[in-house]
Protein backbone atom coordinates (compact mmCIF):
# COMPACT_ATOMS: atom_id res chain seq x y z
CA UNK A 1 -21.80 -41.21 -34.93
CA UNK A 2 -19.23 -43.86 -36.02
CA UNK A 3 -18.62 -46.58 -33.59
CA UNK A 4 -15.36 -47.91 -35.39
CA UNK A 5 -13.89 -44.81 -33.74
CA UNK A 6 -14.91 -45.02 -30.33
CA UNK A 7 -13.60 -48.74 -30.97
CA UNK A 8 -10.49 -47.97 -32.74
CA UNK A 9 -9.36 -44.88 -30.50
CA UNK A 10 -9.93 -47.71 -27.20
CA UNK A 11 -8.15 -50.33 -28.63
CA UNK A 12 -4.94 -47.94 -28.76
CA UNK A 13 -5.59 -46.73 -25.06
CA UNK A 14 -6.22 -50.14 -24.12
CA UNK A 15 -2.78 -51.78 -26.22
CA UNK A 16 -0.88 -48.87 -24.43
CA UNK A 17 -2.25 -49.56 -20.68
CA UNK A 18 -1.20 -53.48 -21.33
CA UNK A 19 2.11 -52.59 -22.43
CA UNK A 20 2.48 -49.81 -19.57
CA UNK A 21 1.20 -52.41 -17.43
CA UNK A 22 3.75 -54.96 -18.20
CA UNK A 23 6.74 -53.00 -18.72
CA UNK A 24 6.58 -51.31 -15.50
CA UNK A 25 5.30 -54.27 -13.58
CA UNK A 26 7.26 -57.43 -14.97
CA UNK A 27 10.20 -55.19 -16.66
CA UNK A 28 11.17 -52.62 -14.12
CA UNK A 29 9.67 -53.44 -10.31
CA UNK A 30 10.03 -57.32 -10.74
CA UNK A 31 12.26 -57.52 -12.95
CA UNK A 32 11.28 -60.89 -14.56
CA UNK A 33 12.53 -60.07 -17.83
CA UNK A 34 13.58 -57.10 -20.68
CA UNK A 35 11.56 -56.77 -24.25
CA UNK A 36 15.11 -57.53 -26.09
CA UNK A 37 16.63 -60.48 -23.49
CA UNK A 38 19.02 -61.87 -25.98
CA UNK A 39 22.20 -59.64 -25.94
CA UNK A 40 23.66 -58.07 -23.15
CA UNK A 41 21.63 -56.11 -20.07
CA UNK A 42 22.40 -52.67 -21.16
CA UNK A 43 20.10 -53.83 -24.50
CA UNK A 44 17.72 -55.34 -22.70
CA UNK A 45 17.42 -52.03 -20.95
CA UNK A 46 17.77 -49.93 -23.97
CA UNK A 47 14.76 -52.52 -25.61
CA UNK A 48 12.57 -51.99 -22.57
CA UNK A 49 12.78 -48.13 -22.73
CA UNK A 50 11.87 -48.34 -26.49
CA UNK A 51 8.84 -49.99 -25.25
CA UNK A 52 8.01 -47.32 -23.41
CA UNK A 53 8.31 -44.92 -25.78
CA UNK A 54 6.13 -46.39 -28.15
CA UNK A 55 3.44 -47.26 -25.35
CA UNK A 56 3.33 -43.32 -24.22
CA UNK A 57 3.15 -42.34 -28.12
CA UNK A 58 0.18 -45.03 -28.22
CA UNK A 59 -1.84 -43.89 -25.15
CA UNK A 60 -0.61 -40.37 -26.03
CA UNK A 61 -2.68 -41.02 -29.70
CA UNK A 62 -5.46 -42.94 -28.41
CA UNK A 63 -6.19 -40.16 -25.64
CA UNK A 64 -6.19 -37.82 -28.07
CA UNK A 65 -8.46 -39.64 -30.21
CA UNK A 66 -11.18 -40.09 -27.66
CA UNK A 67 -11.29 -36.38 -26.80
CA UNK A 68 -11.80 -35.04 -30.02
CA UNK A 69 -14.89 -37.76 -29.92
CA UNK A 70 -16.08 -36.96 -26.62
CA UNK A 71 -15.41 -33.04 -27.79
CA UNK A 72 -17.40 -33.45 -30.68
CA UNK A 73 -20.28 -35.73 -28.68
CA UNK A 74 -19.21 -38.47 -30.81
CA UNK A 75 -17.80 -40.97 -28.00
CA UNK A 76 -20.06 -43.87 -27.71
CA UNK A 77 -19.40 -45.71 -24.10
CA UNK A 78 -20.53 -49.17 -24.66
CA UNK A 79 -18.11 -49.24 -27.65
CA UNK A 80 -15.10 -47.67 -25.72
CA UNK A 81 -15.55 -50.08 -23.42
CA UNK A 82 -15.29 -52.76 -25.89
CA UNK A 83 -12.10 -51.40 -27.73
CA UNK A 84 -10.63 -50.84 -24.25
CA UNK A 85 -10.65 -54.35 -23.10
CA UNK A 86 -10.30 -55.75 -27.15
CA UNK A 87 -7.29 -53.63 -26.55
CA UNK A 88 -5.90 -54.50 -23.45
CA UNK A 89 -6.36 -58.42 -24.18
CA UNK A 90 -4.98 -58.41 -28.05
CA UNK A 91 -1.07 -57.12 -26.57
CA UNK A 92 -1.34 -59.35 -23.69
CA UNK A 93 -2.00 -62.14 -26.29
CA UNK A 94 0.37 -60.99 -28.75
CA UNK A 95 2.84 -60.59 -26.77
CA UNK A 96 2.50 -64.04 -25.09
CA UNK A 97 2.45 -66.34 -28.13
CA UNK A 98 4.36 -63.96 -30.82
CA UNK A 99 6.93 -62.42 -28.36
CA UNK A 100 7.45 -64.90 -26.00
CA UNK A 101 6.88 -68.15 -27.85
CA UNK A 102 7.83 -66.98 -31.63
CA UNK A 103 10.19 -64.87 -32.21
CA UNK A 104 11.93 -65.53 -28.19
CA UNK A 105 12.24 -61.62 -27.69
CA UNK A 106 12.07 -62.78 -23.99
CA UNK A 107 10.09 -65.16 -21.61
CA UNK A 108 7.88 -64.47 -18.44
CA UNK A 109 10.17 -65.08 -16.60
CA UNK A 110 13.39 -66.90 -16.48
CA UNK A 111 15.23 -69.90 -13.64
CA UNK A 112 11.27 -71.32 -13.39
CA UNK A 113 8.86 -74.01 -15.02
CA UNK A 114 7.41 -72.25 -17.78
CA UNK A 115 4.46 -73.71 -18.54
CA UNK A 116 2.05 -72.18 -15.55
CA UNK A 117 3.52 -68.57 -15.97
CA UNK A 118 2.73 -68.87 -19.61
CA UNK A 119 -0.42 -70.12 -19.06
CA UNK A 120 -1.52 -67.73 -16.75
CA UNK A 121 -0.38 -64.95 -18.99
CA UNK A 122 -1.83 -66.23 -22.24
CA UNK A 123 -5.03 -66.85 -20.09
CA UNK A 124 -5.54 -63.34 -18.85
CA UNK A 125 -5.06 -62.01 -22.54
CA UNK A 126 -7.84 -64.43 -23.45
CA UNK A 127 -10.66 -63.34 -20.71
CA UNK A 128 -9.79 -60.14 -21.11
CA UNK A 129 -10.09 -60.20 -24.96
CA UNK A 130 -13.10 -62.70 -24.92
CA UNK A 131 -14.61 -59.90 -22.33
CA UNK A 132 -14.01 -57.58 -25.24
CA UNK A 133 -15.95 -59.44 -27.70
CA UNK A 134 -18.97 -60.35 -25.65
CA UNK A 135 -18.97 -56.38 -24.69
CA UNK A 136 -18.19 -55.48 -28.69
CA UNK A 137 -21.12 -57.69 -29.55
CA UNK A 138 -23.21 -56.27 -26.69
CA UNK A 139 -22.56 -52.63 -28.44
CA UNK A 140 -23.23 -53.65 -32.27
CA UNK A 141 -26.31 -55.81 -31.01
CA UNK A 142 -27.93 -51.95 -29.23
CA UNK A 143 -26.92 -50.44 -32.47
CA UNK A 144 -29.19 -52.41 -34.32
C-alpha cells in the first residue's frame, strides 16, 4: 500500500469540496462576490461557472481515485483523512492570499471593512490545513 495515494486522491476531493463550498455559498446564495469581479457581471458569471466546472472535474477525479484504492483494498483512512482536510485548507488558503490579495480576481466581499472577513477566511484555511498536518503526521508517525 502507498499512502501518497490515499493522500494525493484526498487532497483533490478535499480542493474540490472547498471550491464547491465557496462557489455555491459566497458566489451564488450570498452573492458576496464572482471568481473574475473585474469586468462586467455577465463575466463574473461566466468566471464563476468555470469554477465550477473545474471543481466537478476535480471531485469527479479525486472520487475516482479513491475507489479504485478502496476497490483494490489500497485506501488507507488515517491518510484520507489527512489529504481531505490538507485539501480542503490549501484552496481556502490559496484562494485567500493569491486570489483575493494577489492577483485581485475578487474580494470576500465588497461595500465592508475588509480586514475581519479576510481574516476569518484566511483563518479557517489555516486550522483546517494545520488540522491536516497534525492528522498527516499522525498517519506517517503509525506507519512507522
Amino acid at each position: 500500500m502507498e499512502p501518497g495515494h490515499s493522500l494525493g486522491a484526498a487532497v483533490l476531493v478535499g480542493g474540490g469540496v472547498m471550491a464547491a463550498v465557496d462557489e455555491i455559498v459566497f458566489h451564488q446564495l450570498l452573492q458576496w462576490h464572482h471568481f473574475f469581479d473585474q469586468s462586467t457581471p455577465m463575466i463574473g458569471i461566466f468566471s464563476d461557472g468555470m469554477l465550477h466546472a473545474a471543481e466537478l472535474i476535480i471531485l469527479v477525479a479525486g472520487f475516482f481515485w479513491i475507489a479504485r484504492l478502496a476497490r483494490r483494498q489500497a485506501l488507507i483512512p488515517s491518510w484520507t483523512r489527512a489529504g481531505l482536510l490538507l485539501g480542503m485548507g490549501g484552496f481556502q488558503l490559496f484562494d485567500g492570499i493569491v486570489d483575493h490579495k494577489l492577483l485581485r480576481l475578487h474580494q470576500v466581499r465588497y461595500g465592508v471593512e475588509l480586514l475581519p472577513y479576510d481574516l476569518a477566511w484566511n483563518l479557517c484555511g489555516l486550522v483546517l490545513l494545520l488540522i491536516g498536518v497534525w492528522l498527516w503526521r499522525r498517519a506517517a508517525a503509525a506507519a512507522r
